[in-house]
C-alpha atoms as a PDB file:
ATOM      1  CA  UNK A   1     107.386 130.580  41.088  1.00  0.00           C
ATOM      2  CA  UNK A   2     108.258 134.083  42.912  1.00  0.00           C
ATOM      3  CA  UNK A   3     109.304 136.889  41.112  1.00  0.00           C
ATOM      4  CA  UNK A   4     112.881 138.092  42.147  1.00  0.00           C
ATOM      5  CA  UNK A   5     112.653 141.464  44.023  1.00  0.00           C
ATOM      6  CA  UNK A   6     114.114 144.183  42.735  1.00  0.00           C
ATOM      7  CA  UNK A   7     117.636 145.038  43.893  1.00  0.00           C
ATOM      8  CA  UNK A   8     119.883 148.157  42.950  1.00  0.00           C
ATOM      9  CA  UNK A   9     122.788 146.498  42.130  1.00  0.00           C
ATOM     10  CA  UNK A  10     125.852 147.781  44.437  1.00  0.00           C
ATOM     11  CA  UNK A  11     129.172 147.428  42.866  1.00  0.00           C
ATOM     12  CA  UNK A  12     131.343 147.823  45.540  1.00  0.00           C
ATOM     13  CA  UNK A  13     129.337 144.324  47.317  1.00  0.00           C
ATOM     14  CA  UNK A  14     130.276 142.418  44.070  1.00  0.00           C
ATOM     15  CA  UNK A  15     132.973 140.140  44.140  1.00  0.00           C
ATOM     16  CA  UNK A  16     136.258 140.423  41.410  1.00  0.00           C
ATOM     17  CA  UNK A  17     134.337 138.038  39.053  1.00  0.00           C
ATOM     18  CA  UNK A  18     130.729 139.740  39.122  1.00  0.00           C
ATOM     19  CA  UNK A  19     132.369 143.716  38.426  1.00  0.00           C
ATOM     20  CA  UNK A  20     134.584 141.831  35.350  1.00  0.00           C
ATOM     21  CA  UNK A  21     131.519 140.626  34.128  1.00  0.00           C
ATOM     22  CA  UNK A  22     129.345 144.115  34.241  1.00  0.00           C
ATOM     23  CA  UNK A  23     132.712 145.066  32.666  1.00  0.00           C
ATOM     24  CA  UNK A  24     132.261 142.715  29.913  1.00  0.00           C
ATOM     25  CA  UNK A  25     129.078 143.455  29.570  1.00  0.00           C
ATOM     26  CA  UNK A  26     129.438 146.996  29.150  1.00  0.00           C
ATOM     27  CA  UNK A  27     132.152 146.715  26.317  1.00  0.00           C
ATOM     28  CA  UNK A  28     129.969 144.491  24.282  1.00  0.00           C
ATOM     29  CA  UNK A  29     127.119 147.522  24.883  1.00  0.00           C
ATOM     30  CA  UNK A  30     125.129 145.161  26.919  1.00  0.00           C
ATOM     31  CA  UNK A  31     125.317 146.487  30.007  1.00  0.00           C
ATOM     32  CA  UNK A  32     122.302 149.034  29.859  1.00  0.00           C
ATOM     33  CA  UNK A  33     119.650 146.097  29.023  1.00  0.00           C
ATOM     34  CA  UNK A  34     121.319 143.461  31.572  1.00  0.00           C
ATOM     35  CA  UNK A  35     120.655 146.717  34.568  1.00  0.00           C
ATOM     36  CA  UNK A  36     116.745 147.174  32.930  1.00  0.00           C
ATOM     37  CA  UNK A  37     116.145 143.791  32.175  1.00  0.00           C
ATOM     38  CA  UNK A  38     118.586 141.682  34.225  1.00  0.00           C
ATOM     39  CA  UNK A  39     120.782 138.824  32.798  1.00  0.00           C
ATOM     40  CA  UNK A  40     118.346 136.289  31.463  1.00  0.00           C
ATOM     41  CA  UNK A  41     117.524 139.279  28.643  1.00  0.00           C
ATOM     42  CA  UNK A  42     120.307 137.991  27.097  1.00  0.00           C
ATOM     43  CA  UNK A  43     121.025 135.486  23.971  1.00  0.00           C
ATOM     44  CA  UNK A  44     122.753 132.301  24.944  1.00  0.00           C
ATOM     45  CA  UNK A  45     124.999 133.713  22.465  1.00  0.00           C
ATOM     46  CA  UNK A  46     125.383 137.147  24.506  1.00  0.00           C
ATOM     47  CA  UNK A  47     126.271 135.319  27.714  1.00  0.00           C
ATOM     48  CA  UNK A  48     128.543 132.304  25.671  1.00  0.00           C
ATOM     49  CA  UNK A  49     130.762 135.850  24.434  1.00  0.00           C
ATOM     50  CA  UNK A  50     130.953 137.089  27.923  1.00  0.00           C
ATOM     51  CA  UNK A  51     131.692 134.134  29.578  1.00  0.00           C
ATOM     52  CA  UNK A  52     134.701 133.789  27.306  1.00  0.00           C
ATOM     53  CA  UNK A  53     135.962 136.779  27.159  1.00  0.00           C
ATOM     54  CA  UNK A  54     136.365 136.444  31.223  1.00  0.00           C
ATOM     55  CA  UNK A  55     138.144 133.264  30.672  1.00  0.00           C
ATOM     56  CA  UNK A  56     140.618 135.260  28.386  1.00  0.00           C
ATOM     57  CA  UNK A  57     140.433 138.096  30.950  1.00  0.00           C
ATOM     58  CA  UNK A  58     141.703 136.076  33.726  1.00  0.00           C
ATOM     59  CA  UNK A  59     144.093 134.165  31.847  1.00  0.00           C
ATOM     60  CA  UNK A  60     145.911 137.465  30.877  1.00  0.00           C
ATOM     61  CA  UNK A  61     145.526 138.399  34.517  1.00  0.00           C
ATOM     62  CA  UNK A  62     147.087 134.820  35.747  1.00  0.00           C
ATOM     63  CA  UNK A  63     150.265 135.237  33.228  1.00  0.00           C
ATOM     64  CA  UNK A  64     151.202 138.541  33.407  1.00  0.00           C
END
C-alpha cells in the first residue's frame, strides 16, 4: 500500500464540516498531533468525542 503524500492542509479549501472538525479538534488540544501525525494518530475514543461533539455542534446550529 502507498504512503499518502504529504499535503499542507489549506483551510480555506475545506468544506463547513472538515474546519468544525479541526475546530473540535483543537478544543480537545488535539489539533497539534492530528497536523504532525494526521488523523489516524488518534484513539477511537479521540475521534468517537469529536464526532459527537459535531453532532451536538450542528444540532445547536440547526435549532437556533
Amino acid at each position: 500500500m502507498a504512503a499518502k503524500k504529504d499535503k499542507p492542509i489549506r483551510l480555506e479549501e475545506l468544506t463547513q464540516e472538515e474546519k468544525l472538525k479541526y475546530e473540535i479538534a483543537e478544543e480537545l488540544g488535539l489539533l497539534d498531533r492530528v497536523m504532525k501525525d494526521g488523523w489516524r494518530s488518534l484513539s477511537s475514543k479521540e475521534t468517537g468525542r469529536i464526532g459527537g461533539m459535531m453532532t451536538k455542534k450542528k444540532k445547536e446550529r440547526n435549532n437556533a
